[in-house]
PDB file of N, CA and C in Angstrom:
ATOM      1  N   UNK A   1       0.802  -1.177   0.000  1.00  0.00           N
ATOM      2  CA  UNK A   1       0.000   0.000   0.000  1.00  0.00           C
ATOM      3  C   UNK A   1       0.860   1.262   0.000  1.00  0.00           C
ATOM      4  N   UNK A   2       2.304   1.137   0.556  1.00  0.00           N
ATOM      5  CA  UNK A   2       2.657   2.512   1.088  1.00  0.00           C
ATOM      6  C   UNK A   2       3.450   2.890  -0.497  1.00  0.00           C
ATOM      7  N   UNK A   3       4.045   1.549  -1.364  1.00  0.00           N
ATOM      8  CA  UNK A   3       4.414   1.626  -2.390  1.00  0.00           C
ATOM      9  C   UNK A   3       3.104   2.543  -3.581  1.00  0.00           C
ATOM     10  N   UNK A   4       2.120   2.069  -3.514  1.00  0.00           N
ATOM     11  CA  UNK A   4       1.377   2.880  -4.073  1.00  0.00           C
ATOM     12  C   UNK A   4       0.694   4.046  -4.138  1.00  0.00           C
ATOM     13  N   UNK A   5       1.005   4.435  -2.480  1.00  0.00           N
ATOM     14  CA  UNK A   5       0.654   6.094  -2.359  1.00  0.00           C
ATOM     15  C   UNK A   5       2.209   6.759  -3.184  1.00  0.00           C
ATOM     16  N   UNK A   6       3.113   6.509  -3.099  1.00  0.00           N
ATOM     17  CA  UNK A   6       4.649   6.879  -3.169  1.00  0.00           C
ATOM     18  C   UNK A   6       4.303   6.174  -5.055  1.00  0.00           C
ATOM     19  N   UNK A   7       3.779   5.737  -5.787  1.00  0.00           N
ATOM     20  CA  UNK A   7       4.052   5.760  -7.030  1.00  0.00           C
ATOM     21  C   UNK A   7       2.916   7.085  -7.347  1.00  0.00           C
ATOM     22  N   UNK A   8       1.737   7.330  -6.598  1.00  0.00           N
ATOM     23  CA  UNK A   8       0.627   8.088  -7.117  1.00  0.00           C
ATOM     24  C   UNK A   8       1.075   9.752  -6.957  1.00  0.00           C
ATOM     25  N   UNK A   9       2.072   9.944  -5.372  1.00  0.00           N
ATOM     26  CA  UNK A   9       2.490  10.939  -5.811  1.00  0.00           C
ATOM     27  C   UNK A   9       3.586  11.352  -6.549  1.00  0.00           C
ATOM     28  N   UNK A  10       4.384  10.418  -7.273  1.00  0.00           N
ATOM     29  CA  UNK A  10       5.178  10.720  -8.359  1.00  0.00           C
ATOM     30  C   UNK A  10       4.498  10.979  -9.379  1.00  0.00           C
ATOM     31  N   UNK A  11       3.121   9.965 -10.043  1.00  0.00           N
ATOM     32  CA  UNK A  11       2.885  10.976 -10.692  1.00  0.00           C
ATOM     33  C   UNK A  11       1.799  11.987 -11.211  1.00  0.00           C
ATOM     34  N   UNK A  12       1.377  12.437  -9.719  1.00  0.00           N
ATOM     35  CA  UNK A  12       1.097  13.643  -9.359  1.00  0.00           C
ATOM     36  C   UNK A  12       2.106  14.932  -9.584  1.00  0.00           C
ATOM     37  N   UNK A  13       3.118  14.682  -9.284  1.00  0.00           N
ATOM     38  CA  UNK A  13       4.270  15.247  -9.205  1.00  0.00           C
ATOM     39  C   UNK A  13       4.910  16.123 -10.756  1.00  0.00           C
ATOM     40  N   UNK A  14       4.640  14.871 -11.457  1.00  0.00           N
ATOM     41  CA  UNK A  14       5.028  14.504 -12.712  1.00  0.00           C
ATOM     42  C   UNK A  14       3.959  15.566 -13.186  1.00  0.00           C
ATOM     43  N   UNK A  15       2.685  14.945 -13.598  1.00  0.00           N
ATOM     44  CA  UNK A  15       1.873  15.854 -13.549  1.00  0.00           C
ATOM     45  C   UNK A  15       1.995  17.151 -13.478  1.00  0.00           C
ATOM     46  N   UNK A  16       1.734  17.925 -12.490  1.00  0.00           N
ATOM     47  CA  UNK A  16       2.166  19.198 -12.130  1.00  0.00           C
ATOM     48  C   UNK A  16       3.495  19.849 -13.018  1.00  0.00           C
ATOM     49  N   UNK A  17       4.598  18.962 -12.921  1.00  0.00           N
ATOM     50  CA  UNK A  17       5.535  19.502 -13.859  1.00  0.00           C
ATOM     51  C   UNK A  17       5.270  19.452 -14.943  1.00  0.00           C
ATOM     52  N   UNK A  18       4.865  18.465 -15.559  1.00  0.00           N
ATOM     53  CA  UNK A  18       4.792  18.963 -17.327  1.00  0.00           C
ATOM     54  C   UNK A  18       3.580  19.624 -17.423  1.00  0.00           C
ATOM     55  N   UNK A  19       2.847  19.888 -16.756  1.00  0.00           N
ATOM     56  CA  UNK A  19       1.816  21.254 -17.012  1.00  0.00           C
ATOM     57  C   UNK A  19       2.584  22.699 -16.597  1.00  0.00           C
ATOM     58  N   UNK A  20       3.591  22.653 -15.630  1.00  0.00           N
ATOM     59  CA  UNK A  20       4.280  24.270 -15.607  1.00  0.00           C
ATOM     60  C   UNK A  20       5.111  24.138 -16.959  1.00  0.00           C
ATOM     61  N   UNK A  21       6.055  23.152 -17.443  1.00  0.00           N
ATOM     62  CA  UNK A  21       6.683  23.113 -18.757  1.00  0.00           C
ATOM     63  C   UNK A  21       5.707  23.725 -19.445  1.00  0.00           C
ATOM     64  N   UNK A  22       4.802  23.081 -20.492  1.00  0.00           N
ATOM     65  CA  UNK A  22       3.428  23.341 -21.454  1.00  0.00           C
ATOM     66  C   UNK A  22       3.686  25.208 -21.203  1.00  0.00           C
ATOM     67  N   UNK A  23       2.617  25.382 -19.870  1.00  0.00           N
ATOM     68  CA  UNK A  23       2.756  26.968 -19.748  1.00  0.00           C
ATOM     69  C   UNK A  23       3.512  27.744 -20.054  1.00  0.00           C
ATOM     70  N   UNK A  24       5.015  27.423 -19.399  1.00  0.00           N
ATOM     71  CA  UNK A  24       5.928  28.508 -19.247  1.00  0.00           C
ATOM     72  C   UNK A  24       6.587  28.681 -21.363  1.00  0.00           C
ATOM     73  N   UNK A  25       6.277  27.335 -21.954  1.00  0.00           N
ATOM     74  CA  UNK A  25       6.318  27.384 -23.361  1.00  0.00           C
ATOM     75  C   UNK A  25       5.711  28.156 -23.877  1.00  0.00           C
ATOM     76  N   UNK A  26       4.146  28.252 -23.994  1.00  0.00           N
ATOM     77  CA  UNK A  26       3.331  28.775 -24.151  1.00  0.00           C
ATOM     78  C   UNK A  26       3.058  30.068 -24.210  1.00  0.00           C
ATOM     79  N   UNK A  27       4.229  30.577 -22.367  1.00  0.00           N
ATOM     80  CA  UNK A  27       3.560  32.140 -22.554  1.00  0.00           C
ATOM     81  C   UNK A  27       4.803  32.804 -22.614  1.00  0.00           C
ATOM     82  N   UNK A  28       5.586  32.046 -24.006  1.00  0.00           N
ATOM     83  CA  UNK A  28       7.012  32.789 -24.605  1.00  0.00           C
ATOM     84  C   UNK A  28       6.163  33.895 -25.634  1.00  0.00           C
ATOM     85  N   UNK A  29       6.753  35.274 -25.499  1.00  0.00           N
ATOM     86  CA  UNK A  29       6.469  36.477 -26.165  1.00  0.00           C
ATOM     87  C   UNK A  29       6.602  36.124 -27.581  1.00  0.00           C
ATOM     88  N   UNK A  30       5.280  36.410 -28.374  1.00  0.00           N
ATOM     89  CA  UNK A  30       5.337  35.527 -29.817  1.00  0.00           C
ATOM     90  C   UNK A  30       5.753  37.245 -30.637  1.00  0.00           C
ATOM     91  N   UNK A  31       5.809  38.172 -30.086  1.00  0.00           N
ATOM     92  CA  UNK A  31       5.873  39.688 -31.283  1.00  0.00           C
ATOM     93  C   UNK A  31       7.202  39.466 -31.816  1.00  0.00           C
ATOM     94  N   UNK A  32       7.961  38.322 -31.236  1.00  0.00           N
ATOM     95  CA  UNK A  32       9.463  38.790 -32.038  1.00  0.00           C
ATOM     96  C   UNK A  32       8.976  37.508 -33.657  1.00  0.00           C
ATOM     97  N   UNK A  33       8.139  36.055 -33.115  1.00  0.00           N
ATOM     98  CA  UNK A  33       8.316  35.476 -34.121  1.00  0.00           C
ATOM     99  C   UNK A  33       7.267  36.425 -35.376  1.00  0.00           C
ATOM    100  N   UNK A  34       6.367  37.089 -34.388  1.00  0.00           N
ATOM    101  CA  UNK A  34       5.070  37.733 -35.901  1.00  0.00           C
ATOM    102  C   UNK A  34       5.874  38.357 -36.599  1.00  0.00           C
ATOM    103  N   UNK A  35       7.276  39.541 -36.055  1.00  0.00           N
ATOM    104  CA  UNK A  35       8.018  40.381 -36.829  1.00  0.00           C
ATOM    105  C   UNK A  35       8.656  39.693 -37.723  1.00  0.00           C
ATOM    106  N   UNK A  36       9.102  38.785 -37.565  1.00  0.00           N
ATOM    107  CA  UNK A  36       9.812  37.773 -38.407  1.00  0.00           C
ATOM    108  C   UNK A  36       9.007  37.117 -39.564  1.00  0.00           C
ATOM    109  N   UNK A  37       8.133  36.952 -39.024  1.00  0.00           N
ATOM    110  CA  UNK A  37       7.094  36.436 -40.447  1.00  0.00           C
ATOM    111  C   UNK A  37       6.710  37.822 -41.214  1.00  0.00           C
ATOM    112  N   UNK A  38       6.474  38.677 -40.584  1.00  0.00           N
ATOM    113  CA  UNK A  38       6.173  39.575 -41.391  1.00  0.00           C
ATOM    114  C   UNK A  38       7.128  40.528 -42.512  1.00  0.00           C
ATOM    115  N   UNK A  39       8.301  40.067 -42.216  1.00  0.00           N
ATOM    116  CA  UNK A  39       9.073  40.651 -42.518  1.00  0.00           C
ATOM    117  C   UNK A  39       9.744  40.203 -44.227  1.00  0.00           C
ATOM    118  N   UNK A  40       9.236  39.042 -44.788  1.00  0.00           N
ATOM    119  CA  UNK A  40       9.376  38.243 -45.584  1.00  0.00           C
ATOM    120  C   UNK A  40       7.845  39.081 -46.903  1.00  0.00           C
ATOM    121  N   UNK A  41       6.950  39.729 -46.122  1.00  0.00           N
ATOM    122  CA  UNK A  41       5.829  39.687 -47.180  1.00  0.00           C
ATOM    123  C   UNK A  41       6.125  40.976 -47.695  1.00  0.00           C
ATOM    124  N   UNK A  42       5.100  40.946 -48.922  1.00  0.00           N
ATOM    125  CA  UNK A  42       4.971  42.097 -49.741  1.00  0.00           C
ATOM    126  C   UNK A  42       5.051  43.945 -49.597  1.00  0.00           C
ATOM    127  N   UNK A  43       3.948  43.451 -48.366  1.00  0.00           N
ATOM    128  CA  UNK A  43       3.525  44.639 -47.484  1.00  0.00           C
ATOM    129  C   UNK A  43       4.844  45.215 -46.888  1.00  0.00           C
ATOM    130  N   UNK A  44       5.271  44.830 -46.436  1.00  0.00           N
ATOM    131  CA  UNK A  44       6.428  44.542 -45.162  1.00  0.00           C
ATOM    132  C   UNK A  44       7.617  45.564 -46.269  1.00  0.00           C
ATOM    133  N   UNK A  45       7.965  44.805 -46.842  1.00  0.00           N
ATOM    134  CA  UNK A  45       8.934  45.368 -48.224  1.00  0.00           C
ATOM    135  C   UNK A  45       8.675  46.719 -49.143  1.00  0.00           C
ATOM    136  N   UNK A  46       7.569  46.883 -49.163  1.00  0.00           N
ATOM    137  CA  UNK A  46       6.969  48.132 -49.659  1.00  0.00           C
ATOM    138  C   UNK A  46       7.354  49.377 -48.987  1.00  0.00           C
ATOM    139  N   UNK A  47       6.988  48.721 -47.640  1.00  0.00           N
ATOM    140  CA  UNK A  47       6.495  50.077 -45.900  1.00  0.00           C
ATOM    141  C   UNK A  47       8.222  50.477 -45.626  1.00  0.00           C
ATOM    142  N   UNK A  48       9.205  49.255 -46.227  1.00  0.00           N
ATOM    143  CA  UNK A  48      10.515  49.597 -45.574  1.00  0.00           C
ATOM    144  C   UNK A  48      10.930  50.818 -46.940  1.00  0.00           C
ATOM    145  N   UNK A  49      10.606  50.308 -47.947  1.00  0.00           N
ATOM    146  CA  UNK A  49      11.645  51.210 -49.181  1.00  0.00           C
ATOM    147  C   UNK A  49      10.550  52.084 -49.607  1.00  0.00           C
ATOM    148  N   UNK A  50       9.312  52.412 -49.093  1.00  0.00           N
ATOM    149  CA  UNK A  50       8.948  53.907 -48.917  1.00  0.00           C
ATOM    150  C   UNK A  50       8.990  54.506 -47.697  1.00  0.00           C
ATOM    151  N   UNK A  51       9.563  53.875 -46.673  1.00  0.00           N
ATOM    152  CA  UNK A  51      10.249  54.854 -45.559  1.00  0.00           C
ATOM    153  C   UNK A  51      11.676  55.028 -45.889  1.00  0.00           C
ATOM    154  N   UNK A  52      12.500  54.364 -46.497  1.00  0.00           N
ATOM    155  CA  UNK A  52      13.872  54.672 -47.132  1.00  0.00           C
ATOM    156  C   UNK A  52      13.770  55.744 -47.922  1.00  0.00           C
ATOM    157  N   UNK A  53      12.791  55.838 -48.723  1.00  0.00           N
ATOM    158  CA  UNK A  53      12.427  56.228 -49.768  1.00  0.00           C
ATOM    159  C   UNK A  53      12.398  58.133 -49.070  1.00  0.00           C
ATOM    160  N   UNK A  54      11.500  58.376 -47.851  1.00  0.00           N
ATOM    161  CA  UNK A  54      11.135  59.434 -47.421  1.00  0.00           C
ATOM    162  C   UNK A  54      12.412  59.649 -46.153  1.00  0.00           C
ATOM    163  N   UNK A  55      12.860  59.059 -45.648  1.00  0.00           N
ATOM    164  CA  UNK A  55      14.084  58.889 -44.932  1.00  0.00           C
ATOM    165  C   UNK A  55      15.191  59.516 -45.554  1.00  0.00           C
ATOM    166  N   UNK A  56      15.483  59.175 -46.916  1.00  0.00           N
ATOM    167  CA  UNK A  56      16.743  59.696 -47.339  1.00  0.00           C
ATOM    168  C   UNK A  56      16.451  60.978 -48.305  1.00  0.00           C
ATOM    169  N   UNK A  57      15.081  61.358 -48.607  1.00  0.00           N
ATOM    170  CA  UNK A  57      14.744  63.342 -48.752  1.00  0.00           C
ATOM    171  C   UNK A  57      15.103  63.879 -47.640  1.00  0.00           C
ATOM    172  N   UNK A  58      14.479  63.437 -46.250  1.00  0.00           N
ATOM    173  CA  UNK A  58      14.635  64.128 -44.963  1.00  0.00           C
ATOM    174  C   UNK A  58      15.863  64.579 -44.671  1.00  0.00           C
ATOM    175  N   UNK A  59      16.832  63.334 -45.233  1.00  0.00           N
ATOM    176  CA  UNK A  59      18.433  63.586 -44.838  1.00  0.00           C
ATOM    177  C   UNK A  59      19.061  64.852 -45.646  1.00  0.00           C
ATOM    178  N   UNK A  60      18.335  64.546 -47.045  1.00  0.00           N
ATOM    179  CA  UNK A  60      19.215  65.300 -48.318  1.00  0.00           C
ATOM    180  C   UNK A  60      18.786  66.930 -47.938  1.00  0.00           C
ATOM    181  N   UNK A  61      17.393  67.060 -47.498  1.00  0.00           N
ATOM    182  CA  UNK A  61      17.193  68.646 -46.753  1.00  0.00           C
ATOM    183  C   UNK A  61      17.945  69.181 -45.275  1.00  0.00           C
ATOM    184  N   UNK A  62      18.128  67.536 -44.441  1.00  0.00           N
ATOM    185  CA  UNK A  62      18.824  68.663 -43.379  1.00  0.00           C
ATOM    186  C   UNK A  62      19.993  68.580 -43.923  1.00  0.00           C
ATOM    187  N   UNK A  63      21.082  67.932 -44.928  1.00  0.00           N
ATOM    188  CA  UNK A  63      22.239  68.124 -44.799  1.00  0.00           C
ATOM    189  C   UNK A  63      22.443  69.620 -45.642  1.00  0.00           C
ATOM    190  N   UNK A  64      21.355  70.055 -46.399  1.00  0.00           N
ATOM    191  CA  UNK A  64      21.708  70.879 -47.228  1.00  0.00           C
ATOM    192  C   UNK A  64      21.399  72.173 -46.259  1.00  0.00           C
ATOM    193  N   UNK A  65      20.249  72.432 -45.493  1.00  0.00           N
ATOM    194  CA  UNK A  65      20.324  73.623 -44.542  1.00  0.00           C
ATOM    195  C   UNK A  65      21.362  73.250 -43.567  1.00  0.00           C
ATOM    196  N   UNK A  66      21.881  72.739 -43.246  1.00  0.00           N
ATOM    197  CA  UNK A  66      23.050  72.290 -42.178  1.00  0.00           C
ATOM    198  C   UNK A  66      24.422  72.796 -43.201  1.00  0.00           C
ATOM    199  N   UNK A  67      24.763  73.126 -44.278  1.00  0.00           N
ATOM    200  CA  UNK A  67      25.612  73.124 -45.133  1.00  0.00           C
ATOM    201  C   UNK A  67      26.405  71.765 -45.527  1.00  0.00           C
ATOM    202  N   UNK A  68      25.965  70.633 -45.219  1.00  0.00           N
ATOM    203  CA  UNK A  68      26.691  70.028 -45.728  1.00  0.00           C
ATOM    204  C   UNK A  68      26.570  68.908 -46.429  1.00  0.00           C
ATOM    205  N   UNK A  69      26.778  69.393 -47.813  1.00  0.00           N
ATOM    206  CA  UNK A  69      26.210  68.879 -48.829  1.00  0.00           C
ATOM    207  C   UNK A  69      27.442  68.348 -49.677  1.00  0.00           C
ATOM    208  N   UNK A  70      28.539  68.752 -50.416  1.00  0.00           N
ATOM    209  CA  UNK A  70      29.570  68.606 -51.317  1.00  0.00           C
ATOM    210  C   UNK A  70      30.411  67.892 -50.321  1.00  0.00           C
ATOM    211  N   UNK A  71      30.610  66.470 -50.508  1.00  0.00           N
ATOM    212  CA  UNK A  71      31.802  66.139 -50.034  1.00  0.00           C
ATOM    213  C   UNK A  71      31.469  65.074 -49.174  1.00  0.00           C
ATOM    214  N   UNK A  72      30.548  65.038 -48.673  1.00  0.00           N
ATOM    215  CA  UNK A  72      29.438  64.811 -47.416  1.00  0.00           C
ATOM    216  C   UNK A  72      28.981  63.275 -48.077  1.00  0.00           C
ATOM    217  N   UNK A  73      29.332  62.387 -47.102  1.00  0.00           N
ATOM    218  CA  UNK A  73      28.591  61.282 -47.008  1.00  0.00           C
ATOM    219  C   UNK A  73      27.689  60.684 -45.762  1.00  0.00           C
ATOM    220  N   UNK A  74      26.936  59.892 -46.066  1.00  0.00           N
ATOM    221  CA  UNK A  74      25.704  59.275 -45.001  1.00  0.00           C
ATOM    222  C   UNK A  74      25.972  57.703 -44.834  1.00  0.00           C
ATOM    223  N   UNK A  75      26.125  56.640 -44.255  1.00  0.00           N
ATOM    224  CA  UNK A  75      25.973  55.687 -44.194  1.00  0.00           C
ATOM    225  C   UNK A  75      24.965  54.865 -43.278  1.00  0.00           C
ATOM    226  N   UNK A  76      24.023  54.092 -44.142  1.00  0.00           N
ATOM    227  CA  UNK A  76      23.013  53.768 -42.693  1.00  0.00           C
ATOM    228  C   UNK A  76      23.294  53.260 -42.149  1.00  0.00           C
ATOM    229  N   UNK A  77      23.197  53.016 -41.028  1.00  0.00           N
ATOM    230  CA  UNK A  77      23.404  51.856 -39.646  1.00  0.00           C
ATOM    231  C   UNK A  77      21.940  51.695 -39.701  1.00  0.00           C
ATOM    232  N   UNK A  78      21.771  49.517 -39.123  1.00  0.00           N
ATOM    233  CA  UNK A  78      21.355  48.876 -39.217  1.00  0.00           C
ATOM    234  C   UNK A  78      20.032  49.539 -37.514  1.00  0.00           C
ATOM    235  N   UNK A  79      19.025  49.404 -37.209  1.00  0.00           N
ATOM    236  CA  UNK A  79      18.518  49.529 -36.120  1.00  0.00           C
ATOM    237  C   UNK A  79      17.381  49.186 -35.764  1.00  0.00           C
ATOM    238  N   UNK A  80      16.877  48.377 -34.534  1.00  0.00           N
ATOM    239  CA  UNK A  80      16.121  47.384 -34.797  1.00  0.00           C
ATOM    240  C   UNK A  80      14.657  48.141 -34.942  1.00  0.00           C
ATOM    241  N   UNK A  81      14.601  49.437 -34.563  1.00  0.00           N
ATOM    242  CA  UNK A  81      13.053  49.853 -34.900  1.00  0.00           C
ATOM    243  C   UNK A  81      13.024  50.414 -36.786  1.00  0.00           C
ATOM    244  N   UNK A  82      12.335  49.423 -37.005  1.00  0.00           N
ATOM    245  CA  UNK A  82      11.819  49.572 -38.829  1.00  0.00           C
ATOM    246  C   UNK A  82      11.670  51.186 -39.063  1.00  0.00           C
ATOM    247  N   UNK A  83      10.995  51.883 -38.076  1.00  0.00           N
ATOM    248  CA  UNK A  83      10.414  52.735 -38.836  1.00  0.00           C
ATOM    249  C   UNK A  83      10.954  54.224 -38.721  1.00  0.00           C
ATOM    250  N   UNK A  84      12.065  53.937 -38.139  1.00  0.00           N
ATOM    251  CA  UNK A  84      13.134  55.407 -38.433  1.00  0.00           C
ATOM    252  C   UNK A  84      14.543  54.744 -39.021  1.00  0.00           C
ATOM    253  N   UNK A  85      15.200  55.960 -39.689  1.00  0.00           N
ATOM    254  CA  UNK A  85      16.503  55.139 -40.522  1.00  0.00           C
ATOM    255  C   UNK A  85      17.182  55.920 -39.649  1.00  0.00           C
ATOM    256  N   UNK A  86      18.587  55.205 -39.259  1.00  0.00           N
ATOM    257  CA  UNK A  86      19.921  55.928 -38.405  1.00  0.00           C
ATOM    258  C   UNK A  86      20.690  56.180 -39.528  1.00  0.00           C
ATOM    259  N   UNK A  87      21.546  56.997 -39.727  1.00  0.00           N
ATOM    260  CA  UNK A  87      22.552  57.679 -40.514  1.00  0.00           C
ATOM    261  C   UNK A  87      23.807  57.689 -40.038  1.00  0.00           C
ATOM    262  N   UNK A  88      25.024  57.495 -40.125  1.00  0.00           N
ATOM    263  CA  UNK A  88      26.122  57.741 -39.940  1.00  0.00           C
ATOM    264  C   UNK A  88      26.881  59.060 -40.546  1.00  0.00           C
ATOM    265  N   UNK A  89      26.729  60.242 -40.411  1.00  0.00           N
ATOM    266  CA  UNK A  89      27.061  61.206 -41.353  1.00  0.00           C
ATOM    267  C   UNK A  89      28.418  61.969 -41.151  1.00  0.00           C
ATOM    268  N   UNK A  90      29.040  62.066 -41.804  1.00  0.00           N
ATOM    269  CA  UNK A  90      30.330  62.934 -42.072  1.00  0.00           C
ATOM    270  C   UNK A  90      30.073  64.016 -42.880  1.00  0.00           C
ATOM    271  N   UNK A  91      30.042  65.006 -42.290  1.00  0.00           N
ATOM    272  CA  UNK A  91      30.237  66.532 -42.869  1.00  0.00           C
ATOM    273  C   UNK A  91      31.857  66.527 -43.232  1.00  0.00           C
ATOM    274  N   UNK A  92      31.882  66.959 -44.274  1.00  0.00           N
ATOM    275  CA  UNK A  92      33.720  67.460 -44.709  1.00  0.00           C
ATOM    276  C   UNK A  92      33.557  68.733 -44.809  1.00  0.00           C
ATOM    277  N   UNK A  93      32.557  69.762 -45.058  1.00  0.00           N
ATOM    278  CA  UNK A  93      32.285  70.998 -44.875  1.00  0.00           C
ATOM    279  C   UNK A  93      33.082  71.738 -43.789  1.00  0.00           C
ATOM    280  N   UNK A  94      32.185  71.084 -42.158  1.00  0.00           N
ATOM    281  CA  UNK A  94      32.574  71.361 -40.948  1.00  0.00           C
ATOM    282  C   UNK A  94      33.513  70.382 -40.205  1.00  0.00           C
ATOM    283  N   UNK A  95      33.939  69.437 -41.239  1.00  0.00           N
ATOM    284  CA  UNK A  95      34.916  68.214 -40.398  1.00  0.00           C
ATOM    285  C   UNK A  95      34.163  67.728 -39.200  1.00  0.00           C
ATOM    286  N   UNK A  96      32.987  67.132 -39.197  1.00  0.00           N
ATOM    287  CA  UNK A  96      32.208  66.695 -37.983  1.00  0.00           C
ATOM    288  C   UNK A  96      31.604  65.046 -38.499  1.00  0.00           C
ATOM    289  N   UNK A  97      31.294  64.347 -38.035  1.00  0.00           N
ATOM    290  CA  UNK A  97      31.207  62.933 -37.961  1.00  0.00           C
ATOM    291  C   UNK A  97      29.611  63.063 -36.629  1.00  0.00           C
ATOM    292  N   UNK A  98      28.631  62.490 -37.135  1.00  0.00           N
ATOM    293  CA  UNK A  98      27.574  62.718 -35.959  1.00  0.00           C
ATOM    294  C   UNK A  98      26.249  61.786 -36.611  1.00  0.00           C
ATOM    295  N   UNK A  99      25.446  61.361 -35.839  1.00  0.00           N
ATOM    296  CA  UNK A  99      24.198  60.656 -36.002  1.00  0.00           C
ATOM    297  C   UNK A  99      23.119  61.487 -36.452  1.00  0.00           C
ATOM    298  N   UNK A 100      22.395  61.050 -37.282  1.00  0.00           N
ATOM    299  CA  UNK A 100      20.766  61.318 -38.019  1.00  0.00           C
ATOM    300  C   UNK A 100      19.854  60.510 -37.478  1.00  0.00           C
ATOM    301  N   UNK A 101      18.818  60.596 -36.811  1.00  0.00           N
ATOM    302  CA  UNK A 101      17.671  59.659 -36.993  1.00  0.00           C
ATOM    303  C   UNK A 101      16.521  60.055 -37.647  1.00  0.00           C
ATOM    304  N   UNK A 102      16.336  59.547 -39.251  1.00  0.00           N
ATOM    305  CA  UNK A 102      15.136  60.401 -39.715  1.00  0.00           C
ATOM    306  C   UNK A 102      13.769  59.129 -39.641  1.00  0.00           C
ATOM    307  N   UNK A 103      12.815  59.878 -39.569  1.00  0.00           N
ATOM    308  CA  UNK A 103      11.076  59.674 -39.398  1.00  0.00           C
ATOM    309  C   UNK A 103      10.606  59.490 -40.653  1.00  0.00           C
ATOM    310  N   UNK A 104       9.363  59.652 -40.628  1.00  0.00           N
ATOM    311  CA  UNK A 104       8.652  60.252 -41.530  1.00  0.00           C
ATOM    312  C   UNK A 104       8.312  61.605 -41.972  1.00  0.00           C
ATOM    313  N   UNK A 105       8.733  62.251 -41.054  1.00  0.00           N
ATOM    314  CA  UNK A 105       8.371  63.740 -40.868  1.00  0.00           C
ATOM    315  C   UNK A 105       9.973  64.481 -40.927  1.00  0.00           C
ATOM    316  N   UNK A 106      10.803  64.099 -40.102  1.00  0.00           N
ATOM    317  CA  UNK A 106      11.707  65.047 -39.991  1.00  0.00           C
ATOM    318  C   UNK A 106      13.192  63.895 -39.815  1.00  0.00           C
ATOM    319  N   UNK A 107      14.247  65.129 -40.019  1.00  0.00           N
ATOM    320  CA  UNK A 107      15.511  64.358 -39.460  1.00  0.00           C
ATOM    321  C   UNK A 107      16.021  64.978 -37.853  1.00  0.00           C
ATOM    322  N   UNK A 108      16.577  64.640 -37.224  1.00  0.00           N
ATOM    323  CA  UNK A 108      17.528  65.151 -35.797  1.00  0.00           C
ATOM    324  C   UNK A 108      18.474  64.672 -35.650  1.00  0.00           C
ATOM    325  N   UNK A 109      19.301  65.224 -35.186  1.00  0.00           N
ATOM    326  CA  UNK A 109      20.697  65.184 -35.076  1.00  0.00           C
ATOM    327  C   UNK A 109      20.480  64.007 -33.468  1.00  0.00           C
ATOM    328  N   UNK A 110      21.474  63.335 -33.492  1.00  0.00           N
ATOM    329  CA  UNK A 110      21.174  62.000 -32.054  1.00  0.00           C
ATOM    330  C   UNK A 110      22.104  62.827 -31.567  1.00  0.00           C
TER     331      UNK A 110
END
């Protein structure tokens, strides 16, 4: 008898654990896999290279009221929010090296 209380709460035991496993699987944050799927479709590809698209006017106006335009390069850096572009910019104008983050709307200096 005492053998069979001692097998019932093993697996009781048992039990209980692979139901916290199941859960704690379960309530893994799924927004990184949706970004990932989404990131493959049509839509997705469009929204990035017409924000590139409006991203790199934003740049070409502040570098030109900023003076620095002739000489002047931008390089993007990679950043995980889609929907602003980072810039790497070198003025040779003013010899300055400094960050862009442009929007949809505007650029700023980081």
């Amino acid at each position: 008898m005492r053998s069979s209380a001692v097998t019932k709460l093993l697996k009781i035991i048992s039990i209980i654990l692979f139901s916290v496993s199941i859960i704690s699987c379960s309530s893994i944050e799924t927004k990184s896999i949706k970004n990932w799927l989404e990131e493959g479709t049509k839509e997705n590809r469009e929204t990035v290279k017409k924000n590139n698209k409006t991203g790199r006017t934003h740049l070409k106006d502040y570098l030109q009221k900023n003076g620095c335009v002739n000489g002047s390069s931008a390089k993007k850096v990679e950043s995980e929010d889609k929907e602003i572009l980072l810039f790497e910019v070198t003025c040779v104008k003013k010899s300055k090296k400094f960050l862009l983050v442009c929007s949809d709307t505007e650029c700023s200096q980081y």
